[in-house]
N, C-alpha and C. Protein backbone atom coordinates (compact mmCIF):
# COMPACT_ATOMS: atom_id res chain seq x y z
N UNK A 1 45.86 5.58 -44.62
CA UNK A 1 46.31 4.74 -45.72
C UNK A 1 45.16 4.54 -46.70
N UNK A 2 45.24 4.88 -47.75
CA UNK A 2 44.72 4.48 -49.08
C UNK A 2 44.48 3.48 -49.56
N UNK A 3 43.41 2.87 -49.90
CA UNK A 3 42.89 1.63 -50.82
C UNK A 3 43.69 1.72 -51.76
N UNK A 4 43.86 0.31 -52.40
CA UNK A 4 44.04 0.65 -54.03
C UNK A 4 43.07 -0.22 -55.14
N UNK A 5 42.33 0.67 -55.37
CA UNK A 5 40.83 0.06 -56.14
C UNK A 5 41.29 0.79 -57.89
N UNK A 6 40.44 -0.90 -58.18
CA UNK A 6 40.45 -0.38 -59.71
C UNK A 6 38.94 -0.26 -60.18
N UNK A 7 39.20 0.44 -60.83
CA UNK A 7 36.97 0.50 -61.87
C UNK A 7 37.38 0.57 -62.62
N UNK A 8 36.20 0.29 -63.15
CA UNK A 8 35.66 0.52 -64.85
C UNK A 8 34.42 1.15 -65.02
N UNK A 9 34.12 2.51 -65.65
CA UNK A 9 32.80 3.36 -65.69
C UNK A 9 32.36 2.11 -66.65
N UNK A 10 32.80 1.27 -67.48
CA UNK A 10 32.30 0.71 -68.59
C UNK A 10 31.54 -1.07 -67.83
N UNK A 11 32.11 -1.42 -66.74
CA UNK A 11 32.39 -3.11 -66.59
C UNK A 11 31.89 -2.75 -65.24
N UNK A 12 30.65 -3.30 -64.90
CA UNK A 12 30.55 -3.13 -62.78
C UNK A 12 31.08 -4.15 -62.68
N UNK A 13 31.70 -3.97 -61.47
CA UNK A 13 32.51 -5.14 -60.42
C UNK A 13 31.18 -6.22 -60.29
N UNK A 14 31.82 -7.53 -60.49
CA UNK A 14 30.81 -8.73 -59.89
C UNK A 14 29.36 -8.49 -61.51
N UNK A 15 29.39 -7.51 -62.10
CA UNK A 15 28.77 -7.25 -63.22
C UNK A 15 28.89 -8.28 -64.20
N UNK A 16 28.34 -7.77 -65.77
CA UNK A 16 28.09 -8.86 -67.02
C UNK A 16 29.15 -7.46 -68.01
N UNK A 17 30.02 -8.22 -68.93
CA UNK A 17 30.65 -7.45 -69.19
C UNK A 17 29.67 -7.00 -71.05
N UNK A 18 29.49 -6.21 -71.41
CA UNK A 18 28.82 -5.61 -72.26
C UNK A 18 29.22 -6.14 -73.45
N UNK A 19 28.22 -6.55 -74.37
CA UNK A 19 28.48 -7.47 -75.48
C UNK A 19 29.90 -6.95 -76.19
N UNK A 20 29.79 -5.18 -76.76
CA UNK A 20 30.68 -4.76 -77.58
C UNK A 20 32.05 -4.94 -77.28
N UNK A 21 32.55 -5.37 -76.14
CA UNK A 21 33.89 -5.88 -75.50
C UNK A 21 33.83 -6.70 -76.22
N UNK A 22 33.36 -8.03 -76.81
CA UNK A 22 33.68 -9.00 -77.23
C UNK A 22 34.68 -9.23 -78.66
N UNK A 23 35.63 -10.16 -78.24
CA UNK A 23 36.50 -10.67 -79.57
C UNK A 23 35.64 -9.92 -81.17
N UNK A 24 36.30 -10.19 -82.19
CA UNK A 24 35.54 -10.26 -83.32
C UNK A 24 36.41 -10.94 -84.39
N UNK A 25 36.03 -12.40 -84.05
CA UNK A 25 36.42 -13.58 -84.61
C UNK A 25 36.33 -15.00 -83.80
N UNK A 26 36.57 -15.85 -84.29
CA UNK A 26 36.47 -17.01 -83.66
C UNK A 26 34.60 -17.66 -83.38
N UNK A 27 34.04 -16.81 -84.54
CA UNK A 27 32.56 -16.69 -84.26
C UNK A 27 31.82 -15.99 -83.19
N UNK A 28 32.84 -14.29 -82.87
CA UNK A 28 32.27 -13.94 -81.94
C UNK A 28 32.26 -12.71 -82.78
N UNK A 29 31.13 -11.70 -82.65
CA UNK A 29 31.13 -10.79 -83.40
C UNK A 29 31.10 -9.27 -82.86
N UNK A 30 31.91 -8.97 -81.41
CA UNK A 30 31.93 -7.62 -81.01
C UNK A 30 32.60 -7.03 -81.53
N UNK A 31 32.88 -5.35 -80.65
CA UNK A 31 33.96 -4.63 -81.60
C UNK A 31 35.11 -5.07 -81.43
N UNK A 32 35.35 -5.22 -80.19
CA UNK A 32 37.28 -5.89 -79.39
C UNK A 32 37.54 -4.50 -79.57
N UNK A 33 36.92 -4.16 -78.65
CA UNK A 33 37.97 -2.55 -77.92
C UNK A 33 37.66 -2.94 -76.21
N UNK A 34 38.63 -2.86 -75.85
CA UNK A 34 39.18 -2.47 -74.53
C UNK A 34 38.52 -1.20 -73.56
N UNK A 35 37.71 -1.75 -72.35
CA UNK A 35 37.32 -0.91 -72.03
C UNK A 35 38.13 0.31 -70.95
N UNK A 36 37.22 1.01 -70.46
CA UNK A 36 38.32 1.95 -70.00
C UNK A 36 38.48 1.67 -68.48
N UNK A 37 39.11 2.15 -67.79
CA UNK A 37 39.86 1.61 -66.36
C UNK A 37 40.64 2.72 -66.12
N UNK A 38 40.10 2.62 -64.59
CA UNK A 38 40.68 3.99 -63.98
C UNK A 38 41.23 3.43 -62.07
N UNK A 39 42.19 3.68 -61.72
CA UNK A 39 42.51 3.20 -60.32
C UNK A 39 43.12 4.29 -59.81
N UNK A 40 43.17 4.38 -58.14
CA UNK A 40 43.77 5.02 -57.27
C UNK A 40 44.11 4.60 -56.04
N UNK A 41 44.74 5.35 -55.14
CA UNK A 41 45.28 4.51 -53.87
C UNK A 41 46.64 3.51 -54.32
N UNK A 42 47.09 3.85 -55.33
CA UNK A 42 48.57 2.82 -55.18
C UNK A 42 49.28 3.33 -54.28
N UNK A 43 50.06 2.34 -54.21
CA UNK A 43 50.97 2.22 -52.75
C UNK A 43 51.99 2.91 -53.35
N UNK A 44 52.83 4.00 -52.23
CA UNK A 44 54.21 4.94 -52.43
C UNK A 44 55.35 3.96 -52.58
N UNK A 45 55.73 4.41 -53.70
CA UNK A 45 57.22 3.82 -54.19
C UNK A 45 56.89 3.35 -55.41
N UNK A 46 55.73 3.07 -55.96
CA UNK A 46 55.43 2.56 -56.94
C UNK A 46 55.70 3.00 -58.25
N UNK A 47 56.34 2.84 -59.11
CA UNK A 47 57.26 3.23 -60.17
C UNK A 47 56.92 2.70 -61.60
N UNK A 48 55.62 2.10 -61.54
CA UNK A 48 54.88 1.66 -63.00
C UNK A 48 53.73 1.03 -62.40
N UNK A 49 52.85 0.81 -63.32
CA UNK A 49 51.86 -0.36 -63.22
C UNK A 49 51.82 -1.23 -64.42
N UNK A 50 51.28 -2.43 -64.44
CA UNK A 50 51.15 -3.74 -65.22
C UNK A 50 49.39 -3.63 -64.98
N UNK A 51 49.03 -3.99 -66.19
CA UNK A 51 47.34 -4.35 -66.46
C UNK A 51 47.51 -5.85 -67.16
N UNK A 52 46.24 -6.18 -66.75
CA UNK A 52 45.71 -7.35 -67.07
C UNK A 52 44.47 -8.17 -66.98
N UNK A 53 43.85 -8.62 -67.98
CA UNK A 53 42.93 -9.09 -68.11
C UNK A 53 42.75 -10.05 -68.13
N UNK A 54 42.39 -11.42 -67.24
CA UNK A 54 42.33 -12.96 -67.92
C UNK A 54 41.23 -13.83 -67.45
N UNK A 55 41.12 -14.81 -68.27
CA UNK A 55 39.66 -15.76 -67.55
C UNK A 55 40.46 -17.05 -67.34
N UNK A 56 40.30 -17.06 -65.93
CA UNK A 56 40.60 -18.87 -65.32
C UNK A 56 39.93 -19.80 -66.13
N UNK A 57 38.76 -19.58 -66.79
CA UNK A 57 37.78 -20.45 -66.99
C UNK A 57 38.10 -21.22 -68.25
N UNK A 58 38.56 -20.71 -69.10
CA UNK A 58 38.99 -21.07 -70.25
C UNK A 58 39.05 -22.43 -70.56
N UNK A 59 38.69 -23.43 -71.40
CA UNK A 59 38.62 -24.60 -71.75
C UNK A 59 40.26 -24.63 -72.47
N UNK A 60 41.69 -24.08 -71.28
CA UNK A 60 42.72 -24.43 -72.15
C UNK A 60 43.48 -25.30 -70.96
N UNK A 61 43.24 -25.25 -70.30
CA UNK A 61 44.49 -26.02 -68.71
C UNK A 61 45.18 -24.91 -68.33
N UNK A 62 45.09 -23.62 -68.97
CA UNK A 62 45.93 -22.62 -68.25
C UNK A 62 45.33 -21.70 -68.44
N UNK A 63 44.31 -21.14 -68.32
CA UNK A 63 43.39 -20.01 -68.65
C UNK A 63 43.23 -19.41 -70.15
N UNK A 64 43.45 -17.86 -70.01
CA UNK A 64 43.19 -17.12 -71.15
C UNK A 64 43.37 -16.03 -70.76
N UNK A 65 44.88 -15.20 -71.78
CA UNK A 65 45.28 -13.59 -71.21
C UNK A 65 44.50 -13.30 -72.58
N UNK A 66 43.64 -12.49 -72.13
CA UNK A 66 43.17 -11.39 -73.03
C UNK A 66 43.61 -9.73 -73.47
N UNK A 67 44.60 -9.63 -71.95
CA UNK A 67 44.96 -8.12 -72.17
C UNK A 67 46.34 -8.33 -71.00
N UNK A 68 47.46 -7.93 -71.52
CA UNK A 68 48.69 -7.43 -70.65
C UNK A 68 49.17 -6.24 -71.34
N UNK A 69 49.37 -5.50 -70.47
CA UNK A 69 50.16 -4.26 -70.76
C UNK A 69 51.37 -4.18 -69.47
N UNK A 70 52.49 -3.61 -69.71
CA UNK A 70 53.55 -3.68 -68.65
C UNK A 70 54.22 -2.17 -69.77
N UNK A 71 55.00 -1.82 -68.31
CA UNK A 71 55.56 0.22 -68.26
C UNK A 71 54.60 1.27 -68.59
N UNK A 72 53.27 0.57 -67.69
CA UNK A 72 52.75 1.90 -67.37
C UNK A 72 53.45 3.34 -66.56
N UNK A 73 53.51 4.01 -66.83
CA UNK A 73 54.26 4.95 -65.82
C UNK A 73 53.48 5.53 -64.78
N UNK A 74 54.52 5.76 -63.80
CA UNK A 74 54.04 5.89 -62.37
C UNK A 74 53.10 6.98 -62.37
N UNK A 75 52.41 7.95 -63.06
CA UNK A 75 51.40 8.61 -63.07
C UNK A 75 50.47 8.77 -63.57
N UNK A 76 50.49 7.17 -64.28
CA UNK A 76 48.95 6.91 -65.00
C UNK A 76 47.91 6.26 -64.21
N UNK A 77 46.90 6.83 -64.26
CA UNK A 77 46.00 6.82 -63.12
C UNK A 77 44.75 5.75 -64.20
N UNK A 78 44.58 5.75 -65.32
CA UNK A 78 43.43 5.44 -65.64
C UNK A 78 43.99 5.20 -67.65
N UNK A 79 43.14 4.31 -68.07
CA UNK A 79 43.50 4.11 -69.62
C UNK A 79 41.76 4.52 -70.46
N UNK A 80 42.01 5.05 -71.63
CA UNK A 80 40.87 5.49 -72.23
C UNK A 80 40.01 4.04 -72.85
N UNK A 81 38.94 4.34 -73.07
CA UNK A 81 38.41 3.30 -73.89
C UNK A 81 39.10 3.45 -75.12
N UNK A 82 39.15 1.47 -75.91
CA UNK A 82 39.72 1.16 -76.66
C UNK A 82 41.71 1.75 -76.54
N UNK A 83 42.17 1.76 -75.14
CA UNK A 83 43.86 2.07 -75.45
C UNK A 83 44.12 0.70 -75.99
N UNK A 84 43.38 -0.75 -75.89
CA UNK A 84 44.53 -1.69 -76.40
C UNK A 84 44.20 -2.21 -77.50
N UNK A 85 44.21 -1.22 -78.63
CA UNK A 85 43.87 -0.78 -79.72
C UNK A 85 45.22 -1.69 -80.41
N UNK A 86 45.75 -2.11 -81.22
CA UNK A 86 46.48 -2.74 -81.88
C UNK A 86 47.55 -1.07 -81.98
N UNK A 87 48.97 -1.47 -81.73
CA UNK A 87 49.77 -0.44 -82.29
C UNK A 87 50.13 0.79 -81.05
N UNK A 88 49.74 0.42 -79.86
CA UNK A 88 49.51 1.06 -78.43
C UNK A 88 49.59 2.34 -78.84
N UNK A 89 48.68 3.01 -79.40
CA UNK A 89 49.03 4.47 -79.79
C UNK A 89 48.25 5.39 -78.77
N UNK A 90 47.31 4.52 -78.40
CA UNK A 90 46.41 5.71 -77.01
C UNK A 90 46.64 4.75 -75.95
N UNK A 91 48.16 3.92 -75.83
CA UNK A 91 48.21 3.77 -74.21
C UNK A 91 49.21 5.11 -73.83
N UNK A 92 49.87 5.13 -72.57
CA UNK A 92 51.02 5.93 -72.39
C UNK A 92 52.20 5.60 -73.21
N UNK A 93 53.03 6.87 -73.28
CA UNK A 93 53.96 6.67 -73.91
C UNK A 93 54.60 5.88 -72.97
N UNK A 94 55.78 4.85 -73.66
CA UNK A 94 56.81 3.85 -72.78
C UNK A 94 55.81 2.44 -72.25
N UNK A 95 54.56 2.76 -72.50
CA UNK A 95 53.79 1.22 -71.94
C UNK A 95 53.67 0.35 -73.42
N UNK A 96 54.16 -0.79 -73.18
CA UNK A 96 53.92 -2.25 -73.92
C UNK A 96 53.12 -2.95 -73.64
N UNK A 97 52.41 -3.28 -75.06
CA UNK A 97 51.48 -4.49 -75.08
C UNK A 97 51.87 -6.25 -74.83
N UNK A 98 52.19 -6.75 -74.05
CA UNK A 98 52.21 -7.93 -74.37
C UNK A 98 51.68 -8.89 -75.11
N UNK A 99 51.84 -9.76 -75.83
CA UNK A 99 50.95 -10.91 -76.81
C UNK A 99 50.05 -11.41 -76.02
N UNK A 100 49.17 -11.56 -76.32
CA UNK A 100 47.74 -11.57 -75.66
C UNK A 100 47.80 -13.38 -76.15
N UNK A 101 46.41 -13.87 -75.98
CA UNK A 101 46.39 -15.78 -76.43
C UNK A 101 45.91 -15.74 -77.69
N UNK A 102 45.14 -14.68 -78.09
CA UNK A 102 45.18 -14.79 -79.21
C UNK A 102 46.13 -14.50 -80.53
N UNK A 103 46.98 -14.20 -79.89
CA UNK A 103 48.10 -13.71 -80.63
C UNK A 103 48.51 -12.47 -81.17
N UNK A 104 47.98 -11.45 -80.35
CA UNK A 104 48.16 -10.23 -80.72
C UNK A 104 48.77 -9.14 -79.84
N UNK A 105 49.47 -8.29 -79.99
CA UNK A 105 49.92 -7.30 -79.01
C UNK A 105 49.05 -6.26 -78.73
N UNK A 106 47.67 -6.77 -78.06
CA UNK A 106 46.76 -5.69 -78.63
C UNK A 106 45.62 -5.98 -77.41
N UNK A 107 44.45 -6.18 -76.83
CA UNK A 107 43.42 -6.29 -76.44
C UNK A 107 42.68 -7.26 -77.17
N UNK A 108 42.54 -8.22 -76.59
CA UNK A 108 41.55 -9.64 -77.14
C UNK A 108 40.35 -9.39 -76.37
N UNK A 109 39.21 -9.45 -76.95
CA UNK A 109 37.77 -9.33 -76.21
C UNK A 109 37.29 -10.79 -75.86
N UNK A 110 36.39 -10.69 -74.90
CA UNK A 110 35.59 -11.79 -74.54
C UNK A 110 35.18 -12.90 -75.67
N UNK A 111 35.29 -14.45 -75.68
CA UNK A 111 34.89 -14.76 -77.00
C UNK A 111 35.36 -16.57 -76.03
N UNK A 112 33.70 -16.55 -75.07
CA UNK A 112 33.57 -17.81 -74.63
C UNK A 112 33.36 -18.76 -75.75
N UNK A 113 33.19 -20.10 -75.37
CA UNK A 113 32.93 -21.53 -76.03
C UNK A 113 31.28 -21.06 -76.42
N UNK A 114 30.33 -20.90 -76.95
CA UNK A 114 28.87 -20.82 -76.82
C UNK A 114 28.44 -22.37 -75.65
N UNK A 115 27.84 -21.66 -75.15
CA UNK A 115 26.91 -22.92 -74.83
C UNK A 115 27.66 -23.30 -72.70
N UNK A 116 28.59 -22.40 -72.86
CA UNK A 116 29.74 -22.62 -71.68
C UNK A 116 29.23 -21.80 -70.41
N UNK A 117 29.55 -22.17 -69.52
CA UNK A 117 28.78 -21.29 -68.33
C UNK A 117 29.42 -19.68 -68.26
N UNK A 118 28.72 -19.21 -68.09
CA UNK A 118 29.85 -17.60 -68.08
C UNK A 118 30.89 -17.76 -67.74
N UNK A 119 32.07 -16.86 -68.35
CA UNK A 119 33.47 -16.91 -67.67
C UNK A 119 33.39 -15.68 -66.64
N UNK A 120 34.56 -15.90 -66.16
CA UNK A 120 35.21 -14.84 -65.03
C UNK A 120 36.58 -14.64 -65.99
N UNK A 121 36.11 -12.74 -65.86
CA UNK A 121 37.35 -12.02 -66.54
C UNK A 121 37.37 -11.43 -65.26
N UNK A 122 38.92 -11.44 -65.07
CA UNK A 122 39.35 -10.60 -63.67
C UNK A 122 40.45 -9.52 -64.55
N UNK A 123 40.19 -8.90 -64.04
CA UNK A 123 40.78 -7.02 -63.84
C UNK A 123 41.67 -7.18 -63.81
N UNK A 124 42.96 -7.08 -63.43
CA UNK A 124 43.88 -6.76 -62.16
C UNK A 124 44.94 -5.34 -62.56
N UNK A 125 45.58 -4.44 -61.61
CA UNK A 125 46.34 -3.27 -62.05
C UNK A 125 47.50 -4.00 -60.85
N UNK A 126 48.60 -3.96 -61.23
CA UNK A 126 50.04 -4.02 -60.24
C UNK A 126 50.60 -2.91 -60.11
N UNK A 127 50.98 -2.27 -58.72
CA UNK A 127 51.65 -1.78 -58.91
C UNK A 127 53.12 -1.85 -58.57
N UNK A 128 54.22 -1.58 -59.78
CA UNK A 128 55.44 -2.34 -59.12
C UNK A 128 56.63 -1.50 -59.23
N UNK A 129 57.96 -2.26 -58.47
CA UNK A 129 58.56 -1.55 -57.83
C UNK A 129 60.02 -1.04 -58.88
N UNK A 130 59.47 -1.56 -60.13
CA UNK A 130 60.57 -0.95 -61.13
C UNK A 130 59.75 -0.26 -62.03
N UNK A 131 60.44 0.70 -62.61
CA UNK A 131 60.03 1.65 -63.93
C UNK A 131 59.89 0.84 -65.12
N UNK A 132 60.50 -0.11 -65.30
CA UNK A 132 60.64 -0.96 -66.27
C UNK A 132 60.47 -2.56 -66.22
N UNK A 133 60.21 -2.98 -66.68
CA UNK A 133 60.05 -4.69 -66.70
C UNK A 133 61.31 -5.29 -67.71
N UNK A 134 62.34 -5.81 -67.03
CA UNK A 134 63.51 -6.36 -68.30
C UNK A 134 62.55 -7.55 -68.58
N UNK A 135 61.88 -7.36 -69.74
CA UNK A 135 61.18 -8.58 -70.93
C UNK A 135 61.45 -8.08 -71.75
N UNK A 136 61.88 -9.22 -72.80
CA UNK A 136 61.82 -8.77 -74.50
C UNK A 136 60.05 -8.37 -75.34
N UNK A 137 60.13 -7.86 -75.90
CA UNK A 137 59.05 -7.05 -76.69
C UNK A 137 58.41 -7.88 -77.04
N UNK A 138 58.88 -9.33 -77.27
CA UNK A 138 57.94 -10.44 -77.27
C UNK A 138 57.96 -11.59 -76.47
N UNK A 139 57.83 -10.84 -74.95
CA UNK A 139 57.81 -11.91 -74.18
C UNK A 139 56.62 -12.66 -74.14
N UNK A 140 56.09 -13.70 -73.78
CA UNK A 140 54.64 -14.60 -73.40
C UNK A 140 54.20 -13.82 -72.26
N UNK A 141 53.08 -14.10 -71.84
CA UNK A 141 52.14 -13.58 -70.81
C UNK A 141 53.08 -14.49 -69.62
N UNK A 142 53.34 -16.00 -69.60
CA UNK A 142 53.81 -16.44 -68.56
C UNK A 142 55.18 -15.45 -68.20
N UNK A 143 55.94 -15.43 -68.72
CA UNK A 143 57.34 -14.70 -68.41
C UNK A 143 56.88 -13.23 -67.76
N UNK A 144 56.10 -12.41 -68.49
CA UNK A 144 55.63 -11.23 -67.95
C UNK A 144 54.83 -11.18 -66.83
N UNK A 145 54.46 -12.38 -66.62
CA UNK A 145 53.01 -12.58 -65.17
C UNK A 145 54.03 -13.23 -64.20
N UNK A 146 55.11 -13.62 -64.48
CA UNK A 146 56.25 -14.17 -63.56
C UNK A 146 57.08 -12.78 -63.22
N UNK A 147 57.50 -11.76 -63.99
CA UNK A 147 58.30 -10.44 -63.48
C UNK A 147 57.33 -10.02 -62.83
N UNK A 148 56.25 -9.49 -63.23
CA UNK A 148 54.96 -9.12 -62.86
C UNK A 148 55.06 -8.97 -61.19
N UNK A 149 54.75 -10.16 -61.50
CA UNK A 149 55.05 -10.86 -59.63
C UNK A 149 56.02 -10.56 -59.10
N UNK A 150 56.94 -10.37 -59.79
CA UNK A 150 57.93 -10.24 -58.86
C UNK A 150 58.46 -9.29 -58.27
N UNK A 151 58.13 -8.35 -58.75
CA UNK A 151 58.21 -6.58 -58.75
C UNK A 151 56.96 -6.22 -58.22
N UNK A 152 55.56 -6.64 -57.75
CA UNK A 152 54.58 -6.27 -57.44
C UNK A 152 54.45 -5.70 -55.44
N UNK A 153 54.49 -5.01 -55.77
CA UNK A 153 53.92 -4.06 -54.41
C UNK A 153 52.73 -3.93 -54.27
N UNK A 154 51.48 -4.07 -54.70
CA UNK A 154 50.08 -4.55 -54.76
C UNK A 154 49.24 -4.41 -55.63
N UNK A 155 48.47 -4.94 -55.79
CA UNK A 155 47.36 -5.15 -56.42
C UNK A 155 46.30 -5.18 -56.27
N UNK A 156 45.24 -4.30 -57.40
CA UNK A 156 44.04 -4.02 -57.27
C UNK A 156 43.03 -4.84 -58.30
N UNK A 157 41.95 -5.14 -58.22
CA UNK A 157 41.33 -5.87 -59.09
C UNK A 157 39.76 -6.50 -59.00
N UNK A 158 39.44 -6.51 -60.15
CA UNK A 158 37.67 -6.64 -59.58
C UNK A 158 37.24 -7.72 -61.32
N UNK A 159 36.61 -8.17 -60.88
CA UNK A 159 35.96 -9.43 -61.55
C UNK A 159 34.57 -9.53 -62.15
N UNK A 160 34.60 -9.63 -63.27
CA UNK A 160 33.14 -9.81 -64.22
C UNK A 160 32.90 -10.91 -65.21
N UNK A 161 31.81 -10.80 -65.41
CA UNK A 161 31.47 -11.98 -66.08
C UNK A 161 30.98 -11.99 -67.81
N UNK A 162 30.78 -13.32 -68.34
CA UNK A 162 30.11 -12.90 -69.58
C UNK A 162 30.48 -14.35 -70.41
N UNK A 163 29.12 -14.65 -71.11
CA UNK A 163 28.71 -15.87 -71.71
C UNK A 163 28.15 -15.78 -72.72
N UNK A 164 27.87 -16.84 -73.89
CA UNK A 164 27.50 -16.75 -74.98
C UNK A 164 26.35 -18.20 -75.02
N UNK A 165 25.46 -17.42 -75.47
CA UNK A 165 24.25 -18.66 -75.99
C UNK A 165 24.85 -19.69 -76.91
């Protein structure tokens, strides 16, 4: 039986996530491209994957989604740097961006409080047991992190950090 591990050539596990990930706004001045991510070992039967990016830490009472994507298809193994590019044109075909907190269907970069202890951005890849996710095209992260779940056959995921003076 097979692990199911996710990496990033770009982000080490338990690592500092690299300035140029960062937002660019809100007084944060990276590029906001999405780094790249590659997994293997999903579990048989698995019929899409869901990505996601979020920090518990967030000064909101409910964290911070920085990145959802849902209908990955069952033979995408890995996403390029910058796929959650506004306009999903270098994710897979049939995969959706979800609205991120900042309000975009796109990849939100890192873009702590200054002065705040590092956050924890966690990874995570699902893999789940439908081809499709019934959400509308503008569902919230909660509704999609609730199907998410619910269709999930497992999950892989690894955790990094990153703070602002």
């Amino acid at each position: 039986m097979s692990t199911f591990t996710l990496t990033s050539p770009d982000i080490p596990s338990g690592g500092t996530v690299p300035q140029h990930f960062e937002f660019d706004g809100f007084g944060c001045s990276g590029r906001n491209e999405s780094p790249a991510l590659q997994w293997s070992g999903a579990p048989e039967g698995a019929k899409s994957f869901a990505l996601t990016v979020y920090d518990p830490d967030a000064p909101t009472g409910s964290g911070w989604w920085h990145w959802f994507v849902v209908d990955l298809p069952a033979d995408t193994t890995a996403l390029a740097p910058n796929a959650g590019a506004k306009g999903s044109a270098q994710l897979p075909q049939g995969a959706r961006q979800i609205r991120n907190d900042y309000g975009a269907m796109a990849w939100g970069g890192m873009c702590p409080p200054p002065g705040d202890k590092p956050h924890r951005y966690i990874f995570t890849v699902h893999a789940l047991s439908v081809p499709r996710l019934d959400i509308p095209d503008d569902a919230t992260a909660a509704l999609a992190g609730f199907m998410v779940n619910a269709h999930s056959l497992a999950k892989a995921s690894f955790t990094a950090t990153y703070g602002r003076a």
